[in-house]
Protein backbone atom coordinates (compact mmCIF):
# COMPACT_ATOMS: atom_id res chain seq x y z
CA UNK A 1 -1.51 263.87 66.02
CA UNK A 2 2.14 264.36 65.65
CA UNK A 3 4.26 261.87 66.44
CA UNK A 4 6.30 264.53 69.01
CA UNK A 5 2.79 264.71 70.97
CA UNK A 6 0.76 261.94 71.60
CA UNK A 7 -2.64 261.70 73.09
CA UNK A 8 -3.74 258.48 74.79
CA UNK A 9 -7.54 258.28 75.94
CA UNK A 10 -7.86 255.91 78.79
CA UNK A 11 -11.42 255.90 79.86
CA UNK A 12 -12.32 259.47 80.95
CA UNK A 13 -8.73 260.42 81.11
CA UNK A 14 -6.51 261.44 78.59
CA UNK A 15 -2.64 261.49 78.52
CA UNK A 16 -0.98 263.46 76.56
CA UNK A 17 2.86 262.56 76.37
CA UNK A 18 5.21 265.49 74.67
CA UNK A 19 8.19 263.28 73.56
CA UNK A 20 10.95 265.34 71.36
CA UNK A 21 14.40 264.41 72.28
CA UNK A 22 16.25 264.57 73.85
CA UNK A 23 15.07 267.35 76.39
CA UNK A 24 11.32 267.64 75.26
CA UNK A 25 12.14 271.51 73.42
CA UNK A 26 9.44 273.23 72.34
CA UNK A 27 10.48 273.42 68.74
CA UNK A 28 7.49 275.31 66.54
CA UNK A 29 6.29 271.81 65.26
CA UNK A 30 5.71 270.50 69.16
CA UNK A 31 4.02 274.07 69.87
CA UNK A 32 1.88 273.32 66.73
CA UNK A 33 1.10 270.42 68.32
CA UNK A 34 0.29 270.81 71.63
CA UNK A 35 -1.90 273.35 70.21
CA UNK A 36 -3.87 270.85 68.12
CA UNK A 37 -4.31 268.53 71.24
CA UNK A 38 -5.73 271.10 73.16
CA UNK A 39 -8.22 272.13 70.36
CA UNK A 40 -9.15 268.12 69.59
CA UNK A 41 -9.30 267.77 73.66
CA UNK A 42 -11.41 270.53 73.97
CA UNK A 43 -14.23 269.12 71.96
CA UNK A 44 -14.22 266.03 73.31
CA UNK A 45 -16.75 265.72 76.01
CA UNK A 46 -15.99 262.01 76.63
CA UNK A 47 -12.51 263.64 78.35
CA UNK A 48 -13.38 264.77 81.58
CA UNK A 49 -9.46 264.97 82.87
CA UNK A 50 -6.05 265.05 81.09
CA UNK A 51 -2.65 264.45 82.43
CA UNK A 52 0.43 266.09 80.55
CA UNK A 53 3.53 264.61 80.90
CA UNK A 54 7.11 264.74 78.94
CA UNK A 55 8.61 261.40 77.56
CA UNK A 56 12.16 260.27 79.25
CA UNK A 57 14.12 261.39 82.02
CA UNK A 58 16.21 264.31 80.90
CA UNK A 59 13.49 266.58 81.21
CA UNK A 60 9.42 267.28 81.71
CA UNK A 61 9.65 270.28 78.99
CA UNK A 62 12.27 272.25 78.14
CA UNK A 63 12.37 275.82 76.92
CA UNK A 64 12.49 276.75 72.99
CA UNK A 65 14.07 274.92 70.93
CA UNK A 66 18.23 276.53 71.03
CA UNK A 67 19.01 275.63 67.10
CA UNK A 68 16.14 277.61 66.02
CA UNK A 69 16.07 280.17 68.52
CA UNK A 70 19.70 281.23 67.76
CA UNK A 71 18.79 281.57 63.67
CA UNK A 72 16.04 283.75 64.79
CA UNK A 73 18.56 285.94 66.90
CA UNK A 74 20.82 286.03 63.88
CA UNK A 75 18.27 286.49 61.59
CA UNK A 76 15.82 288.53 63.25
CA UNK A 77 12.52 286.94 61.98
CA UNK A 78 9.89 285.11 62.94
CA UNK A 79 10.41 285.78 66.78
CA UNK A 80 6.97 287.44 66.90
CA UNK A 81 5.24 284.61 64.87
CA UNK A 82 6.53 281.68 67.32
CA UNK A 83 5.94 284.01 70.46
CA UNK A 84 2.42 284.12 69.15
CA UNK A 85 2.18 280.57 68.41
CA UNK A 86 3.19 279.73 71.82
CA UNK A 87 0.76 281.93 73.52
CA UNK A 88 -2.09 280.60 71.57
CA UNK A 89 -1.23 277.42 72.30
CA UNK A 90 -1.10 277.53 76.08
CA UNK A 91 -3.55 280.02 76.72
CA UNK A 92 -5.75 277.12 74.72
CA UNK A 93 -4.16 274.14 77.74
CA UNK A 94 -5.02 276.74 80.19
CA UNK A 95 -8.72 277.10 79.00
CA UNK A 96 -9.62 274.03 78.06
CA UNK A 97 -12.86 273.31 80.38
CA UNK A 98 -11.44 269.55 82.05
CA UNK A 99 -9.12 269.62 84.66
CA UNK A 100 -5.24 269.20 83.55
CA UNK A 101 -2.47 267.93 85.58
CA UNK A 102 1.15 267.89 84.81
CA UNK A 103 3.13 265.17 85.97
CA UNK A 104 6.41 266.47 85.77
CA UNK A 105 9.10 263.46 86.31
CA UNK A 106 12.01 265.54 85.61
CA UNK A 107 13.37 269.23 85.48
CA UNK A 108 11.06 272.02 84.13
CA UNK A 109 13.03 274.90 83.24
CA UNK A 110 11.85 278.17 81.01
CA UNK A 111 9.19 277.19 78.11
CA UNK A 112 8.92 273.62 80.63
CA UNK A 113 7.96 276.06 83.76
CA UNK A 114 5.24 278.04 81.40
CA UNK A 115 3.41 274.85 80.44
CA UNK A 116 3.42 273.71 84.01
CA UNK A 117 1.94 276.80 84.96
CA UNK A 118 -0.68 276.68 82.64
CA UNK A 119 -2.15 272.94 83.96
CA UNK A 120 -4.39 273.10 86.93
CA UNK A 121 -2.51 270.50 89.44
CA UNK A 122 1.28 269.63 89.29
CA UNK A 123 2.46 266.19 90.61
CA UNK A 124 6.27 266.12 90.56
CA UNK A 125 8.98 263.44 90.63
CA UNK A 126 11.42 264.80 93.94
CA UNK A 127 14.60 264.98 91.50
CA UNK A 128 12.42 267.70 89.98
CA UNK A 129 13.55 271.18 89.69
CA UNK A 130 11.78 273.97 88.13
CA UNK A 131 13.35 277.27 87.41
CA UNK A 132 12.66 280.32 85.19
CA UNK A 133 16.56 281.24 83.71
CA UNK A 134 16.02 283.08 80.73
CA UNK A 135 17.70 286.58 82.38
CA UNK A 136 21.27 284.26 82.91
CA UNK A 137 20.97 284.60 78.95
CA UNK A 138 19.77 288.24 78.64
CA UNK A 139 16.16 287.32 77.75
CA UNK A 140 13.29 287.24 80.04
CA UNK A 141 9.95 284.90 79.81
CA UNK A 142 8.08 285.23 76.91
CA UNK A 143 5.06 282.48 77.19
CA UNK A 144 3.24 283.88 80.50
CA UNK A 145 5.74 283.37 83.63
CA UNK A 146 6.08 286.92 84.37
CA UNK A 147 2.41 287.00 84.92
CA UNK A 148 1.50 283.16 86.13
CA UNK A 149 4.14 282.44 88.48
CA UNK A 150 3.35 285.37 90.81
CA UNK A 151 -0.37 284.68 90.74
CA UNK A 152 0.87 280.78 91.48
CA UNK A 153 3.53 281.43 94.24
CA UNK A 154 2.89 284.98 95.32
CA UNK A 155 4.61 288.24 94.25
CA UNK A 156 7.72 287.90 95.85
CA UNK A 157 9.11 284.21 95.44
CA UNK A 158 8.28 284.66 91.41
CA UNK A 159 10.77 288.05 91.40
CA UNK A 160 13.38 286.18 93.16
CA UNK A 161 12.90 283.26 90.83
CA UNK A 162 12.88 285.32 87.82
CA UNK A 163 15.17 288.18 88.41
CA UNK A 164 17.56 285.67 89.47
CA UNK A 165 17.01 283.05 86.94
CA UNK A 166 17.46 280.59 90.22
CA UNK A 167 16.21 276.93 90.51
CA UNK A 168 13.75 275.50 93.09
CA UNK A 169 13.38 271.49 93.70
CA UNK A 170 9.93 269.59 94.25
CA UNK A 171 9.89 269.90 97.75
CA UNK A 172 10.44 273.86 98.31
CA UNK A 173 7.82 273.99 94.62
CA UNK A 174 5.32 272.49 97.08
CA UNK A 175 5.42 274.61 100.07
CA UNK A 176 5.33 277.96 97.64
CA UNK A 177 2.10 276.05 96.24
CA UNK A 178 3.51 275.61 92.27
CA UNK A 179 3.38 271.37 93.50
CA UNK A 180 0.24 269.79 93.97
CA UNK A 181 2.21 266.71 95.18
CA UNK A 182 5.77 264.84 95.30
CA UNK A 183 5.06 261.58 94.34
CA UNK A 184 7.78 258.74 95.26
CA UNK A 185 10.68 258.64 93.16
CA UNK A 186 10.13 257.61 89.70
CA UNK A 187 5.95 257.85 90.01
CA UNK A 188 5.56 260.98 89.09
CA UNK A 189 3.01 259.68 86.13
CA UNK A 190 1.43 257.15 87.92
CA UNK A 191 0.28 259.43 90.58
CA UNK A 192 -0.43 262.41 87.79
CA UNK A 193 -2.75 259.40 86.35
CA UNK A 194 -4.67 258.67 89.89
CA UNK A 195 -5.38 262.24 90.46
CA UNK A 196 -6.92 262.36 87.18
CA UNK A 197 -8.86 259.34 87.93
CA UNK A 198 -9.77 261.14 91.15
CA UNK A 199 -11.37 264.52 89.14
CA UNK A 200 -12.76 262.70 86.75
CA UNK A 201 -15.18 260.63 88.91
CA UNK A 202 -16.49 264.09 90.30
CA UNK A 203 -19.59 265.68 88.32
CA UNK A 204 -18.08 267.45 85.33
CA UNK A 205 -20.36 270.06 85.35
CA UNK A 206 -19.25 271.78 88.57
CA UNK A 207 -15.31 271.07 87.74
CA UNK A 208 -15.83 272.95 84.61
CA UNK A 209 -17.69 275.56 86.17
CA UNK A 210 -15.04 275.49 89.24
CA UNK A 211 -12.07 276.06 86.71
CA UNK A 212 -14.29 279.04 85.02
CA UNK A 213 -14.83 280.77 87.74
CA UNK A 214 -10.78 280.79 89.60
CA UNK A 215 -9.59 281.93 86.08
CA UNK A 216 -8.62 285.42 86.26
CA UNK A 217 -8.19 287.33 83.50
CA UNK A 218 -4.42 287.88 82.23
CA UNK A 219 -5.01 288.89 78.46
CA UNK A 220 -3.66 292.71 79.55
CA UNK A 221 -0.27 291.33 81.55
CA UNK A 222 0.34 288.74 78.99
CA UNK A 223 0.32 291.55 76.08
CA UNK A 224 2.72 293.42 78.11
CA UNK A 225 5.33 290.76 78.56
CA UNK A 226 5.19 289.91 75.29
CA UNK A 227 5.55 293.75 74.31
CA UNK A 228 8.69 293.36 76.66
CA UNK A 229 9.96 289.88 75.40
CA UNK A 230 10.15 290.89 71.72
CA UNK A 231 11.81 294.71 72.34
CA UNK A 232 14.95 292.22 74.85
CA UNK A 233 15.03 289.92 72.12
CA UNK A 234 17.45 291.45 69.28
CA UNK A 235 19.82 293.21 72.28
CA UNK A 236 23.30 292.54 72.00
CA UNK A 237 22.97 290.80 75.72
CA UNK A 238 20.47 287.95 73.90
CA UNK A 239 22.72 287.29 70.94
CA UNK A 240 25.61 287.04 73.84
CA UNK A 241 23.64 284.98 76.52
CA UNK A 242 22.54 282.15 74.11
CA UNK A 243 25.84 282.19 72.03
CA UNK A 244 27.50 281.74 75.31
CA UNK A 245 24.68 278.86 76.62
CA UNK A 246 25.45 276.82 73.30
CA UNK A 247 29.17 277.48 73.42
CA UNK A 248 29.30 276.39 77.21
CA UNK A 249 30.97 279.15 78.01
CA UNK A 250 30.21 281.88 80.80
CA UNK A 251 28.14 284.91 78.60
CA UNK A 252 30.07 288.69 78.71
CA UNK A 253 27.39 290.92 79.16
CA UNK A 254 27.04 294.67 77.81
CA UNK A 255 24.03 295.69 79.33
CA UNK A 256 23.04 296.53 76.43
């Protein structure tokens, strides 16, 4: 495995610890990676729960990676290969048959939000703040919010947090129902790792099934945001928005 994704078996648990700093990006090679984990988890029937989790405190999972995202915008390649990449690699965490939880110690914003949507149970740290704030750069999700947050929270709390590009903490993430649990500050792995514990001791053969039968079928609205994401992505608005993100400066939209 690479060393920007490990995967720790503990018994019937695995964890599997992103750690690319110093905001856990999802550059290509930790998407390539993530996406072996979840194939190598998949077949192994000696896992029967897996926590994810993000190394350090800056961060659970950030978005893409801004260095190469930017020489894509000012290139104009390879956009549709990585947007492919990263939807075959979550739609692989999202399938795999044992239960997943994300134990997300620190902020999960864009790309970070996406992966926590994709795990089954989300135990977060209270300083924890998820957000989806790709439109404050004149993008829009690419990896599956537009069609996993509204199933997660309901309709109308995902178009306020996505039309906005606003930021929710742990506690107000619970009460929509994207948080499983607010641990105690600082435990947001340790009590990720009890959970597990927890569905692992159940029969494996009616979690699987359980997780089989909830999943509803999104292959149709993910095609369409991705149809969506990669007609935004060469605007003048996205070239702006992330020159303006990296330059630290407020972005001077067109509309365009």
């Amino acid at each position: 495995m690479s060393e920007a994704v490990r995967v720790d078996r503990e018994g019937a648990v695995a964890v599997v610890t992103v750690d690319n700093p110093p905001v856990n990006a999802l550059a290509d090679h930790v998407i390539d990676a993530l996406d072996a984990a979840a194939v190598e988890l998949a077949g192994d029937a000696d896992v029967r729960a897996v926590v994810l989790a993000g190394a350090g405190e800056k961060a659970f999972l950030a978005g893409a990676d801004l260095e190469e995202f930017a020489a894509r915008l000012a290139s104009g390649e390879g956009i549709e290969e990585h947007a492919a990449a990263t939807r075959r690699a979550l739609c692989r965490w999202e399938a795999l048959p044992q239960p997943v939880v994300a134990a997300v110690q620190a902020h999960a914003m864009g790309g970070g939000l996406e992966v926590a949507l994709v795990c089954d149970l989300v135990v977060a740290d209270p300083g924890a703040r998820f957000g989806a704030p790709e439109v404050r750069l004149g993008l829009m999700p690419g990896a599956g919010a537009t069609q996993r947050l509204p199933r997660r929270i309901g309709v109308g709390p995902a178009k306020a947090m996505i039309l906005l590009g606003t930021t929710i903490d742990a506690a107000e993430a619970q009460r929509l129902g994207l948080v499983h649990a607010v641990s105690e500050p600082g435990a947001a792995l340790a009590e990720a790792r009890a959970l597990a514990d927890e569905l692992a001791a159940l029969p494996a053969v009616a979690v699987r099934a359980i997780k089989r039968a909830i999943a509803a079928d999104l292959d149709d609205g993910l095609d369409r945001e991705r149809a969506l994401f990669l007609e935004i992505f060469g605007s003048a608005d996205a070239r702006e928005g992330v020159a303006a993100f990296r330059e630290r400066r407020r972005p001077r939209f067109g509309h365009a």
